[in-house]
N, C-alpha and C. Protein backbone atom coordinates (compact mmCIF):
# COMPACT_ATOMS: atom_id res chain seq x y z
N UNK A 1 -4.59 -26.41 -7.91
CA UNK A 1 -5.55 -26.33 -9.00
C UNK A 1 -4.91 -26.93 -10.24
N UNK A 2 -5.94 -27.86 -10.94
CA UNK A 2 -4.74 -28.50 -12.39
C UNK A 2 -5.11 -27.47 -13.18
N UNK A 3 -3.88 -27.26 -13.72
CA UNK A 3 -3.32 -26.38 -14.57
C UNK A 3 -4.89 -26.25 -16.07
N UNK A 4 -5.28 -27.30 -16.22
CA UNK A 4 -6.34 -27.39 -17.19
C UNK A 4 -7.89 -26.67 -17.12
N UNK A 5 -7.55 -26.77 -15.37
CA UNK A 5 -8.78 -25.97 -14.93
C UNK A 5 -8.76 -23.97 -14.38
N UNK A 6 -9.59 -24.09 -14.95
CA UNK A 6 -9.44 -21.88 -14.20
C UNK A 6 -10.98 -22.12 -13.63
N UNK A 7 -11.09 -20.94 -12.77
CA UNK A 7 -12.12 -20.41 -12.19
C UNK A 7 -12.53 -19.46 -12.81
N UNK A 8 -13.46 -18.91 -11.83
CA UNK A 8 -14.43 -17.52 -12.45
C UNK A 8 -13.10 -16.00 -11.95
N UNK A 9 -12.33 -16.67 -11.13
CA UNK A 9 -11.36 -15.25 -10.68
C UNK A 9 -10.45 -15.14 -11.77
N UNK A 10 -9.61 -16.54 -12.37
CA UNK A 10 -9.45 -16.80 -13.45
C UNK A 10 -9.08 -16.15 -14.60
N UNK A 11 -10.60 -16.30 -14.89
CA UNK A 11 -11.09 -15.81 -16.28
C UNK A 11 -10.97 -14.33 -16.66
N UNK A 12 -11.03 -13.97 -15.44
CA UNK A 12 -11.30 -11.90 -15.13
C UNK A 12 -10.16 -11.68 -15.64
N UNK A 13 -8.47 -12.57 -15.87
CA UNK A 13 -7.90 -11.99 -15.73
C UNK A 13 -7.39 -11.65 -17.73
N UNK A 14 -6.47 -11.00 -17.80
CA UNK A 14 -5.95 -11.01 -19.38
C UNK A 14 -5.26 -12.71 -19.97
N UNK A 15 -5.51 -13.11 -21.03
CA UNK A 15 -4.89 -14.00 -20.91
C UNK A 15 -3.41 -14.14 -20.81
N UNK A 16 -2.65 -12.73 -21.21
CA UNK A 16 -1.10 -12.91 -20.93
C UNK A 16 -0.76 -13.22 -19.22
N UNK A 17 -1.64 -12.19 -18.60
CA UNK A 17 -1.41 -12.49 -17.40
C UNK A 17 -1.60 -13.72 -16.67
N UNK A 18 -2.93 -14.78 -17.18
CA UNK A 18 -2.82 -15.94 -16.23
C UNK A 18 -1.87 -16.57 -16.73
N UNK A 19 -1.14 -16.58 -17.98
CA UNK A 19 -0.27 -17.73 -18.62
C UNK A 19 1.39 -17.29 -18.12
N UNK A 20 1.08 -16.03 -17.57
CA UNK A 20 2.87 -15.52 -16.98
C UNK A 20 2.24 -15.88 -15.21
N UNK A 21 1.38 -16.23 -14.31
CA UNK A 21 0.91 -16.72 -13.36
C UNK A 21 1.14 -18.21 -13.40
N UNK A 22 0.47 -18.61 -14.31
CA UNK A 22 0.92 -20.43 -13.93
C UNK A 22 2.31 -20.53 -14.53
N UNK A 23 2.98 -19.92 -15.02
CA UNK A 23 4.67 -20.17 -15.51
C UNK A 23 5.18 -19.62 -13.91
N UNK A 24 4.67 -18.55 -12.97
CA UNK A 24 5.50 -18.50 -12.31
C UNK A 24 5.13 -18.66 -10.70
N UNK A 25 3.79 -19.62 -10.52
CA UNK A 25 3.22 -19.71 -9.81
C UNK A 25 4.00 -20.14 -8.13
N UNK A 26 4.97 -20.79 -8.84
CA UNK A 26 6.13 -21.23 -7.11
C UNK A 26 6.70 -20.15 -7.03
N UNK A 27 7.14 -19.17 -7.82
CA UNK A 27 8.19 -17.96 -7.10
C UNK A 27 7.29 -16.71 -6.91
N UNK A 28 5.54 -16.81 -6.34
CA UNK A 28 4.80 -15.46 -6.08
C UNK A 28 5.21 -15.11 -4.91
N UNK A 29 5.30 -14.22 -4.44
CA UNK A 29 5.40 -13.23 -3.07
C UNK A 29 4.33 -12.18 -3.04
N UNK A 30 4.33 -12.39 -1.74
CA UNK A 30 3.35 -11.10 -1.44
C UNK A 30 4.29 -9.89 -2.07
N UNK A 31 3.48 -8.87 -2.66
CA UNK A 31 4.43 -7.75 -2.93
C UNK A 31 4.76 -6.78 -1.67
N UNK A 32 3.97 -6.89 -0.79
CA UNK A 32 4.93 -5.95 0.69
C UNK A 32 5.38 -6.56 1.53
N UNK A 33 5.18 -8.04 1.56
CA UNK A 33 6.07 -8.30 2.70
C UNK A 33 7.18 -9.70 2.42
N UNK A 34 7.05 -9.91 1.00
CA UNK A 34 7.39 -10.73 0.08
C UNK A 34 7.40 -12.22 1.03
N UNK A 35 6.40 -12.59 1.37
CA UNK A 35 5.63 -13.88 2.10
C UNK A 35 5.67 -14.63 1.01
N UNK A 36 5.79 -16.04 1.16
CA UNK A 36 5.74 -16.90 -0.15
C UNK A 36 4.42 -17.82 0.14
N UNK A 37 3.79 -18.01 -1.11
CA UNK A 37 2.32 -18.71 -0.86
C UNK A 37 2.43 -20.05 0.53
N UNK A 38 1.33 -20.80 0.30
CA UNK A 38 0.39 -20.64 -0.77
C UNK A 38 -1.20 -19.62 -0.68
N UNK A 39 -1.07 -19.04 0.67
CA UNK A 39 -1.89 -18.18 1.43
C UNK A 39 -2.04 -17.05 0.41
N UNK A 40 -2.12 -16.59 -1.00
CA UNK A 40 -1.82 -15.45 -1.65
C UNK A 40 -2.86 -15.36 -2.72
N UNK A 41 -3.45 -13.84 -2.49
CA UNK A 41 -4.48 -13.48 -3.10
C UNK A 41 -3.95 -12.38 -4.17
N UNK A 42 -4.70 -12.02 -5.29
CA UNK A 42 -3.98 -11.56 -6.60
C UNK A 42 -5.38 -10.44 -6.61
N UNK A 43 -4.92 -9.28 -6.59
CA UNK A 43 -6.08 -8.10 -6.74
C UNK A 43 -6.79 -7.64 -8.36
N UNK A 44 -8.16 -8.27 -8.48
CA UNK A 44 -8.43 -8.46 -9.78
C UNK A 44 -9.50 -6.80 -10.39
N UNK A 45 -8.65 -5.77 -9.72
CA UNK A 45 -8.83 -4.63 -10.55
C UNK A 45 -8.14 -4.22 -11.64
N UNK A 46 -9.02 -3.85 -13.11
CA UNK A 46 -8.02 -3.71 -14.49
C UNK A 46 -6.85 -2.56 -13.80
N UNK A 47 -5.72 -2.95 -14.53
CA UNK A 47 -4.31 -2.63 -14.58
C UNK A 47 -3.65 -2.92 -13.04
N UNK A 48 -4.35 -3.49 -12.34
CA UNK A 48 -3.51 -4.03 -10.95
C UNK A 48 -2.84 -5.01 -10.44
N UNK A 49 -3.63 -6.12 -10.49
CA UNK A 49 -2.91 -7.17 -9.99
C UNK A 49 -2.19 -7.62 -9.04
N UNK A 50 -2.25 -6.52 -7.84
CA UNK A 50 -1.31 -6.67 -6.89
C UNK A 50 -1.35 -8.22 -6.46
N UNK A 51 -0.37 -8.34 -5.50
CA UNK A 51 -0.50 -9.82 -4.88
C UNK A 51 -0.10 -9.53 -3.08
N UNK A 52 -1.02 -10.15 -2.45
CA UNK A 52 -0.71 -9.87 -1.63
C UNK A 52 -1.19 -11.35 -0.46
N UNK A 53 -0.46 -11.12 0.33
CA UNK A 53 -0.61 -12.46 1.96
C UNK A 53 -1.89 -12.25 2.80
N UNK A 54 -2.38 -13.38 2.96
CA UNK A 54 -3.68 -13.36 3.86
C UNK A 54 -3.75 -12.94 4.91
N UNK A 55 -4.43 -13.42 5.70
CA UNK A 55 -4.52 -13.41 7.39
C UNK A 55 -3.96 -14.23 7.85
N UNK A 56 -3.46 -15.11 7.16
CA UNK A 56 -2.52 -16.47 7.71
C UNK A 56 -1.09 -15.90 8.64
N UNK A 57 -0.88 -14.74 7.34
CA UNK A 57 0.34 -14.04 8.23
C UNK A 57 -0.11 -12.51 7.84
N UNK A 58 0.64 -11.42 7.09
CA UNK A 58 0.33 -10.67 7.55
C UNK A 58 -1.20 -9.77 6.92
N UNK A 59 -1.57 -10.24 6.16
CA UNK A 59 -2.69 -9.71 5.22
C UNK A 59 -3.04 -8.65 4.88
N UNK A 60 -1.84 -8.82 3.89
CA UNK A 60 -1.44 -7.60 2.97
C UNK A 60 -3.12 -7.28 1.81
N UNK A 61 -3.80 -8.62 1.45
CA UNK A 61 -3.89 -8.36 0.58
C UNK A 61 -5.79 -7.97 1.19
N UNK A 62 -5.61 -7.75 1.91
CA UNK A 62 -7.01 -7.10 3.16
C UNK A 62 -6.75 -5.39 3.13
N UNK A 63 -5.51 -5.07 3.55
CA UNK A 63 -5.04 -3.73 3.51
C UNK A 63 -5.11 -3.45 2.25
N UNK A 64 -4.65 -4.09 1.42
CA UNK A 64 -4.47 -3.33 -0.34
C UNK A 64 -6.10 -3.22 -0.73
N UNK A 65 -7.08 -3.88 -0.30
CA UNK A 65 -8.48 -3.78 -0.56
C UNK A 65 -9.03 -2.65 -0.22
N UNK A 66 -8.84 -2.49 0.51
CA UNK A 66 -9.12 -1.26 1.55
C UNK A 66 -8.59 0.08 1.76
């Protein structure tokens, strides 16, 4: 995604948080199984943010939904 553009998932978020996201967008990990993207979904409930791995491998971030 160029850096110039955001989405609607985006936008939901605080702006400190997307601007500490694209500064650290190559070193995300899933937070439980610390999987490295680019398969990685970011949980957009206020004060959460978890991050977690798809179904690609282990899909963390299906379980954290749920």
């Amino acid at each position: 995604m160029d850096k110039g553009v955001t989405c609607d998932h985006l936008n939901k978020l605080a702006d400190v948080l997307e601007k500490e996201l694209w500064q650290s967008k190559e070193n995300l990990t899933c937070f439980d199984c610390g999987c490295p993207g680019p398969n990685l979904w970011i949980c957009l409930q206020p004060d959460c943010h978890h991050i977690g791995c798809s179904e690609v491998k282990n899909d963390h971030s299906t379980l954290h939904q749920k």
